[in-house]
N, C-alpha and C. Protein backbone atom coordinates (compact mmCIF):
# COMPACT_ATOMS: atom_id res chain seq x y z
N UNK A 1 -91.05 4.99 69.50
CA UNK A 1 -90.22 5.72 70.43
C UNK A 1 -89.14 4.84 71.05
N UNK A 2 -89.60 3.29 71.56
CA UNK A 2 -88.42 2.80 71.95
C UNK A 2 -87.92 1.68 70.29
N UNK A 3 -86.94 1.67 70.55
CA UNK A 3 -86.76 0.44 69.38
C UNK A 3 -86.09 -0.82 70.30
N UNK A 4 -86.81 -1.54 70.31
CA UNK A 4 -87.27 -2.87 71.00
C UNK A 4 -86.01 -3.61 70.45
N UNK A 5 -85.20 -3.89 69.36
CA UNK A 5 -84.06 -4.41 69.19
C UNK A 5 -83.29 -4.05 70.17
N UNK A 6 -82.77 -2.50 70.28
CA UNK A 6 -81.42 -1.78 71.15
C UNK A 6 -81.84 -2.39 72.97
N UNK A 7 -83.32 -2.09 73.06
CA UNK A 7 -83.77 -1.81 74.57
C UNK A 7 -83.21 -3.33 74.97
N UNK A 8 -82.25 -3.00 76.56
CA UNK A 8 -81.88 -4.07 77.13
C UNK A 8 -82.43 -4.32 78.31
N UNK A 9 -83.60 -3.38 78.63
CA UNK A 9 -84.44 -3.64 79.71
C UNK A 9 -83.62 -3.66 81.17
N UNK A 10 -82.91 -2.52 81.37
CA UNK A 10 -82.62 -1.94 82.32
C UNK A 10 -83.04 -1.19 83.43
N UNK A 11 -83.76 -0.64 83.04
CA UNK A 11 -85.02 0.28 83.36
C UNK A 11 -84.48 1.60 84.64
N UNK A 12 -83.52 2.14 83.56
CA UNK A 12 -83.11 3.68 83.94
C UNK A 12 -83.96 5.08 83.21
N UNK A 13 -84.57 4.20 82.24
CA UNK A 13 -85.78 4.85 81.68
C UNK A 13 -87.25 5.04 82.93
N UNK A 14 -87.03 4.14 83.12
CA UNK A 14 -88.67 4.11 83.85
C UNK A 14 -88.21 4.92 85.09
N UNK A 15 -87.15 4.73 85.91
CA UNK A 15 -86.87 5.14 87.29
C UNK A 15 -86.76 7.19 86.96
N UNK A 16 -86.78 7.43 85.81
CA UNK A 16 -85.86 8.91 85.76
C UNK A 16 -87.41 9.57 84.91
N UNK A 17 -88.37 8.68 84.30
CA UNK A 17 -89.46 9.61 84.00
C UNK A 17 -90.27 10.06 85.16
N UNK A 18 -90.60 11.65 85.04
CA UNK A 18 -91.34 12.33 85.98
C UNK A 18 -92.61 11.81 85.88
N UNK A 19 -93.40 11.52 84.93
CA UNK A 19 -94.42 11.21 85.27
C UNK A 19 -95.15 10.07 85.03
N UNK A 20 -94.53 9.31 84.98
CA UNK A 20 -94.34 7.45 85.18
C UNK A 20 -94.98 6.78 84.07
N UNK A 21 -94.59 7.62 82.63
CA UNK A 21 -95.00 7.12 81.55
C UNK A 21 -94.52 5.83 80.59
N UNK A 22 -93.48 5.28 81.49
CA UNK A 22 -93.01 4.52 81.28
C UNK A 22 -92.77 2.73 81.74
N UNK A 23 -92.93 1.47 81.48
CA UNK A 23 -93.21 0.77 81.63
C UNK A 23 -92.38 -0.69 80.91
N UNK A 24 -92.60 -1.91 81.52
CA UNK A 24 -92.37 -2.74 80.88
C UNK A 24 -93.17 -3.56 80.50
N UNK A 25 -92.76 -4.09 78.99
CA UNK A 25 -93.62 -5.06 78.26
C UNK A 25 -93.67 -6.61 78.46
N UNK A 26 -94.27 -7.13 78.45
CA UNK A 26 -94.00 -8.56 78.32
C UNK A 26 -92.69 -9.24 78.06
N UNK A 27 -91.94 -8.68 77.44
CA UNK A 27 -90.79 -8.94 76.95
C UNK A 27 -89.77 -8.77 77.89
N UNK A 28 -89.93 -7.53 78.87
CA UNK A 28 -89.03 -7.22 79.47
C UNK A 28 -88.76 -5.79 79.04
N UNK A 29 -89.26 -5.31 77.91
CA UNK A 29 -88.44 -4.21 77.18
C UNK A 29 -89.30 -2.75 77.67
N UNK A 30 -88.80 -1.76 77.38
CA UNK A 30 -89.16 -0.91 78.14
C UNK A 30 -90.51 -0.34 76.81
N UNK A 31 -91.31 0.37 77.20
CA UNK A 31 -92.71 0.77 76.52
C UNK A 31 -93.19 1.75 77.02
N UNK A 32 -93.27 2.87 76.21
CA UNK A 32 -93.65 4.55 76.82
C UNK A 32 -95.39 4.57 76.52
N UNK A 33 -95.98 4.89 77.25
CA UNK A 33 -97.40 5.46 76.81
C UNK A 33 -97.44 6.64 76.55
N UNK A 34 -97.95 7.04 75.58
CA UNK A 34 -98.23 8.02 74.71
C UNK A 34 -98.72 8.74 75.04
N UNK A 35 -100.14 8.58 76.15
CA UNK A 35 -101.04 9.85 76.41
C UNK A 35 -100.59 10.28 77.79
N UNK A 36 -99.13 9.64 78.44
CA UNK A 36 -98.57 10.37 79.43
C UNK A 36 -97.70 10.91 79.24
N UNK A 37 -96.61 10.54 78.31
CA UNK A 37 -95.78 11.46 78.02
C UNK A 37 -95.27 12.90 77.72
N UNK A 38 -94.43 13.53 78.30
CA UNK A 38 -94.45 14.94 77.96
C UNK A 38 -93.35 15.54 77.42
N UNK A 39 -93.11 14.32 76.47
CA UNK A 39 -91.71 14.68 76.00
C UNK A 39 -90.71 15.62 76.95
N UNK A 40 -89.94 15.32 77.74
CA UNK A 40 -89.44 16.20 78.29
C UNK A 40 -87.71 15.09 77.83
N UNK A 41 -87.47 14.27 77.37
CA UNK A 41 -85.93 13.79 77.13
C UNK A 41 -85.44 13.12 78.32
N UNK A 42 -85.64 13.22 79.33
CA UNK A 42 -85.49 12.24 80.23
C UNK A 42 -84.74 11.01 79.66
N UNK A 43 -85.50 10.61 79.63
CA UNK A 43 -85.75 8.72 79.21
C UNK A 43 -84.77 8.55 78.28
N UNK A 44 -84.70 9.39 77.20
CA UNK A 44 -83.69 9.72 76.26
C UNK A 44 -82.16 9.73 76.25
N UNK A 45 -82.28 10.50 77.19
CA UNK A 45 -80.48 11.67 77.90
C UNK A 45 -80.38 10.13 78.66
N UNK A 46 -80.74 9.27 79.31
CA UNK A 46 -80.62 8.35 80.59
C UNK A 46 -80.24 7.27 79.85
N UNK A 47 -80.87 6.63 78.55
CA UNK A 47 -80.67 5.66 78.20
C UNK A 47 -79.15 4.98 77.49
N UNK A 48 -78.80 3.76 78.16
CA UNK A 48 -76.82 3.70 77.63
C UNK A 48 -77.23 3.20 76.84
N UNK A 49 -77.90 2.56 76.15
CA UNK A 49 -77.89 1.97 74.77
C UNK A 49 -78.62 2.58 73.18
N UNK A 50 -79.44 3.79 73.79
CA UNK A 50 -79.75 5.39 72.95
C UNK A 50 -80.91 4.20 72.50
N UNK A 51 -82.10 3.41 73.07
CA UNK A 51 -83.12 2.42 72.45
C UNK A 51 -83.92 3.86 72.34
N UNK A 52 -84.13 4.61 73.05
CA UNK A 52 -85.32 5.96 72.91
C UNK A 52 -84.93 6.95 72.42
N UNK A 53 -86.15 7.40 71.71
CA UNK A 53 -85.73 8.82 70.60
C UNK A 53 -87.35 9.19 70.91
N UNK A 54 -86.83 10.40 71.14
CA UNK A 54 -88.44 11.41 71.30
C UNK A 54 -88.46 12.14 70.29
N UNK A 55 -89.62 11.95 69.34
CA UNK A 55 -89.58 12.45 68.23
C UNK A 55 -90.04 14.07 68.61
């Protein structure tokens, strides 16, 4: 879901998901959990560098 190349670890992803499925990795890079997510595009529509795609 994220592709860890594009993600610049901004974290307009994490601030704009409703239900805080979102996170950072060790890296810095942003990392969605799976069993919170509700696909709703959020994270998606928000991101300037398009690192997230909700399948």
């Amino acid at each position: 879901m994220v592709n860890k190349n594009k993600c610049i670890g901004c974290g307009s992803c994490i601030s704009i998901c409703p239900v805080e499925a979102i996170d950072f990795d060790d890296d810095g890079k942003a990392k969605i959990d799976p069993n919170k997510c509700i696909k709703c595009g959020s994270c998606e529509a928000t991101c300037p560098v398009e690192a997230i795609k909700i399948n």
